[in-house]
C-alpha atoms as a PDB file:
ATOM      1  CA  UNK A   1      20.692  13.259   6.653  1.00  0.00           C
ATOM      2  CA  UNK A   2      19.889  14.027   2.921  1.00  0.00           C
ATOM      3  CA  UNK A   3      19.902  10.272   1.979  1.00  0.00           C
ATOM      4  CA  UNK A   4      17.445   9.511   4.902  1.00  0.00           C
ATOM      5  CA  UNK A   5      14.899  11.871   3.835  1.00  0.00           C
ATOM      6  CA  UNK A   6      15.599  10.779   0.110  1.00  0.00           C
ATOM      7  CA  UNK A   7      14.856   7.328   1.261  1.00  0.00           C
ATOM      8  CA  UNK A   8      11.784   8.222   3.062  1.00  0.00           C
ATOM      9  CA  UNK A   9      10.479  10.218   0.247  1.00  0.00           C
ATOM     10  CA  UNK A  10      10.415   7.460  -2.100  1.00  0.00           C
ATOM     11  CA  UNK A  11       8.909   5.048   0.205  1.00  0.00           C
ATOM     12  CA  UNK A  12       6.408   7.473   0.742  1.00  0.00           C
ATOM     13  CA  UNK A  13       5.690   7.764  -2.949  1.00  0.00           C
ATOM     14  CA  UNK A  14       5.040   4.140  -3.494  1.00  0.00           C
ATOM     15  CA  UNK A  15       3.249   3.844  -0.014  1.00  0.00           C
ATOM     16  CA  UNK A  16      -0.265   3.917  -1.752  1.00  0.00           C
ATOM     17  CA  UNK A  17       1.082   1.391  -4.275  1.00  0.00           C
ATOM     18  CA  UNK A  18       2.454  -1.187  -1.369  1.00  0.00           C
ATOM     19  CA  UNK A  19      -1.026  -0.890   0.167  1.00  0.00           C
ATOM     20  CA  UNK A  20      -2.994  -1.759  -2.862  1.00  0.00           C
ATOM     21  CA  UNK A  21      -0.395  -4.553  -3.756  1.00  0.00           C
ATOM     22  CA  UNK A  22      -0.915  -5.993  -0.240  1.00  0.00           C
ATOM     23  CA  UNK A  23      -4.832  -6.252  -0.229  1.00  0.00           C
ATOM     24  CA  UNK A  24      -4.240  -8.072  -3.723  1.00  0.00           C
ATOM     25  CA  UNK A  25      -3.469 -11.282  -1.847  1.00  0.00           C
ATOM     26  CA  UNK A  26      -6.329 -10.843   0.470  1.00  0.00           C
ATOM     27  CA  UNK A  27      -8.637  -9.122   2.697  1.00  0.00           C
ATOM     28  CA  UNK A  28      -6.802  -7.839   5.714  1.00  0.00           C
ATOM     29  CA  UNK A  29      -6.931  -5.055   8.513  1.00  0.00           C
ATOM     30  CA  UNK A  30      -4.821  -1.931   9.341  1.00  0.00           C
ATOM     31  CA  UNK A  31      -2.493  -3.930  12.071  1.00  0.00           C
ATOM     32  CA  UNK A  32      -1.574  -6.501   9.862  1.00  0.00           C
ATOM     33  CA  UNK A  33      -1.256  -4.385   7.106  1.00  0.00           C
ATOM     34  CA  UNK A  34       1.125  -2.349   8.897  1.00  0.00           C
ATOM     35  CA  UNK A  35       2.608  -5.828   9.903  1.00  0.00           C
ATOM     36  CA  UNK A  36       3.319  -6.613   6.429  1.00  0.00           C
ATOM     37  CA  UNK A  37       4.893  -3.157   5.481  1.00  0.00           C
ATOM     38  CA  UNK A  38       7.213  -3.158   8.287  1.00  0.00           C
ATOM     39  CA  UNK A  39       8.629  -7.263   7.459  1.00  0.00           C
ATOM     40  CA  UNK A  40       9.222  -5.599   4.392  1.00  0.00           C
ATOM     41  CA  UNK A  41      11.154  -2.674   6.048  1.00  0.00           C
ATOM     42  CA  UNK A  42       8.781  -0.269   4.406  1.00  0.00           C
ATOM     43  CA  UNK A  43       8.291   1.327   8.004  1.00  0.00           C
ATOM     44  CA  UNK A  44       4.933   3.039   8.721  1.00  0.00           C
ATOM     45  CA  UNK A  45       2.920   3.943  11.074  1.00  0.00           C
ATOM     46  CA  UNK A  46      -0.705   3.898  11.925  1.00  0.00           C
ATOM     47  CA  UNK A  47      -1.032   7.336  11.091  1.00  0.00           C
ATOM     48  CA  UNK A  48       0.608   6.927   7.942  1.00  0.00           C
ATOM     49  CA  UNK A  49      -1.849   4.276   6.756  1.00  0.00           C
ATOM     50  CA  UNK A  50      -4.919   5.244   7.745  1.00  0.00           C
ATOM     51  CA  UNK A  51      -5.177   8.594   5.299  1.00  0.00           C
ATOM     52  CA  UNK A  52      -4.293   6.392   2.224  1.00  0.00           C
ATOM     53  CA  UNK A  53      -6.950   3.771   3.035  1.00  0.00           C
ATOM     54  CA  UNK A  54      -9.095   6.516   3.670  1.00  0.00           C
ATOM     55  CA  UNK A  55      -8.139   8.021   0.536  1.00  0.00           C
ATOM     56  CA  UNK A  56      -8.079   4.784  -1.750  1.00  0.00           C
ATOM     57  CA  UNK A  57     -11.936   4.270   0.037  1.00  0.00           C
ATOM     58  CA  UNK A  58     -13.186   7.293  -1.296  1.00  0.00           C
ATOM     59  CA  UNK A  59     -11.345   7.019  -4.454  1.00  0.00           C
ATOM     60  CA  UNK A  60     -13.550   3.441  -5.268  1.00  0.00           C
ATOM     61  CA  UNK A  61     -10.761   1.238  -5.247  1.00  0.00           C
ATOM     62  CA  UNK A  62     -11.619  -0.715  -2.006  1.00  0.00           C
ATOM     63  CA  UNK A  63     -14.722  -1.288   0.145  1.00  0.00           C
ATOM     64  CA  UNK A  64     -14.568  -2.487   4.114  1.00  0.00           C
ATOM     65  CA  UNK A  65     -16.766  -4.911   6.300  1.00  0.00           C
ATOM     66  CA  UNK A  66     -16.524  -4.879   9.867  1.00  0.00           C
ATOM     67  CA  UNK A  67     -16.115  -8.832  11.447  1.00  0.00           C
ATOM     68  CA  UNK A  68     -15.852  -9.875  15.146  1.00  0.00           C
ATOM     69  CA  UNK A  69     -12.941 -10.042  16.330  1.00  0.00           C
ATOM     70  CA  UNK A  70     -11.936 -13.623  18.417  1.00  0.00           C
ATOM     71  CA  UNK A  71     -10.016 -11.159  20.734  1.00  0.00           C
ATOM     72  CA  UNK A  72     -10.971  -7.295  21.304  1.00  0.00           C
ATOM     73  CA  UNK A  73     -13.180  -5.244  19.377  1.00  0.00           C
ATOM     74  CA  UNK A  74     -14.240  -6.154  15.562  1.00  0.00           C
ATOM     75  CA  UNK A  75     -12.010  -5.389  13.010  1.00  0.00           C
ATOM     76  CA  UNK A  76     -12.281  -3.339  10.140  1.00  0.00           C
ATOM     77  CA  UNK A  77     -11.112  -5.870   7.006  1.00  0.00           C
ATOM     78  CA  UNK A  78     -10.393  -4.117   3.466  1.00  0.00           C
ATOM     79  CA  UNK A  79     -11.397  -5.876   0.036  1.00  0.00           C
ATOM     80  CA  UNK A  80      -9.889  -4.490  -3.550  1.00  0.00           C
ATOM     81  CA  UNK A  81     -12.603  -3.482  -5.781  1.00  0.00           C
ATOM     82  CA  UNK A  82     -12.444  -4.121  -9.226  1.00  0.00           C
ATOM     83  CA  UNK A  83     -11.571  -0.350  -9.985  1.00  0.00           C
ATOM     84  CA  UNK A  84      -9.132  -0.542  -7.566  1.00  0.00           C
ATOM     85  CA  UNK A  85      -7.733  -3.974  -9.166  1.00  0.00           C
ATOM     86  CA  UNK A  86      -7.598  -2.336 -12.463  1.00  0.00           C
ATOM     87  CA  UNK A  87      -6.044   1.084 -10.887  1.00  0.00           C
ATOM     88  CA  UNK A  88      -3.096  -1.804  -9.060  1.00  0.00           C
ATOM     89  CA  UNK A  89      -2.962  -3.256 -12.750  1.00  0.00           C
ATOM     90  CA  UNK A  90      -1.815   0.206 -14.062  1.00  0.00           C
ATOM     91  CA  UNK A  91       0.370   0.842 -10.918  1.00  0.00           C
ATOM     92  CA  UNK A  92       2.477  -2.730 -11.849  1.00  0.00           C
ATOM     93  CA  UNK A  93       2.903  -1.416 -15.260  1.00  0.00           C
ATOM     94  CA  UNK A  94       3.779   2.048 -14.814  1.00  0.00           C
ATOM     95  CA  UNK A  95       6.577   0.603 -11.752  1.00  0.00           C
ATOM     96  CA  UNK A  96       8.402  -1.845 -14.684  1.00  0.00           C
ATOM     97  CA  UNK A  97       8.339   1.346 -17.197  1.00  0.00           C
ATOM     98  CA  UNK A  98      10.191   2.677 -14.296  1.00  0.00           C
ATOM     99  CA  UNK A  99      12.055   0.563 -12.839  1.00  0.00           C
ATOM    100  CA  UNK A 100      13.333  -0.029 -16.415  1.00  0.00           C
ATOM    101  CA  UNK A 101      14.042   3.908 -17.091  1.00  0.00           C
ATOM    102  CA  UNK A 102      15.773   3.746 -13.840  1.00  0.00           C
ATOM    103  CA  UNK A 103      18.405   1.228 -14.847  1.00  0.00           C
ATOM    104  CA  UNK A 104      18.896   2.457 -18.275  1.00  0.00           C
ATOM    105  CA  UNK A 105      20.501   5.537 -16.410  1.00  0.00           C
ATOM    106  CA  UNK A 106      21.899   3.661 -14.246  1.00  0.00           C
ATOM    107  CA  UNK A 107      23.904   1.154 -16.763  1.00  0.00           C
ATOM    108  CA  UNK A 108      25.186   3.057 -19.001  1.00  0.00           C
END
């Protein structure tokens, strides 16, 4: 039970990082957004995404438009700023410092 909530604790602290890194190929929604986090087997919820796009929104690192939707209600599509390409820019470097730090313990 430890591990689990080990795991989920570190997913949760790159969550942010996954979202920004996803909207860096594209515009998308929340669903498919979602979509994309669980083929990576980065599970999540709705309710986990919503406060960090909320969050990264306020923060100036991405901007919505609303478009109609060919089925259902319009959809809310999210668009990287350039702060918030910058702010992913700093992210990718500060994860291969890590990653890096991480297998220097690791291989010794």
């Amino acid at each position: 039970m430890k591990e689990d909530n080990a795991k989920i604790q570190m997913r949760k602290g790159i969550m942010d990082y996954c979202v920004l890194a996803i909207l860096a190929n594209g515009d998308s929604y929340a669903p498919r957004i979602i979509a994309e986090l669980k083929e990576a087997q980065m599970i999540v919820v709705e309710g986990t995404l919503y406060p960090i796009l909320s969050r990264q929104k306020n923060a100036g690192y991405l901007t919505y438009r609303w478009e109609e939707s060919p089925q259902g209600p319009p959809r809310k599509y999210y668009t990287l700023t350039e702060e918030g390409r910058k702010y992913l820019a700093s992210l990718d470097e500060a994860w291969e410092n890590l990653v890096a730090q991480i297998n220097r313990i690791r291989n010794k």
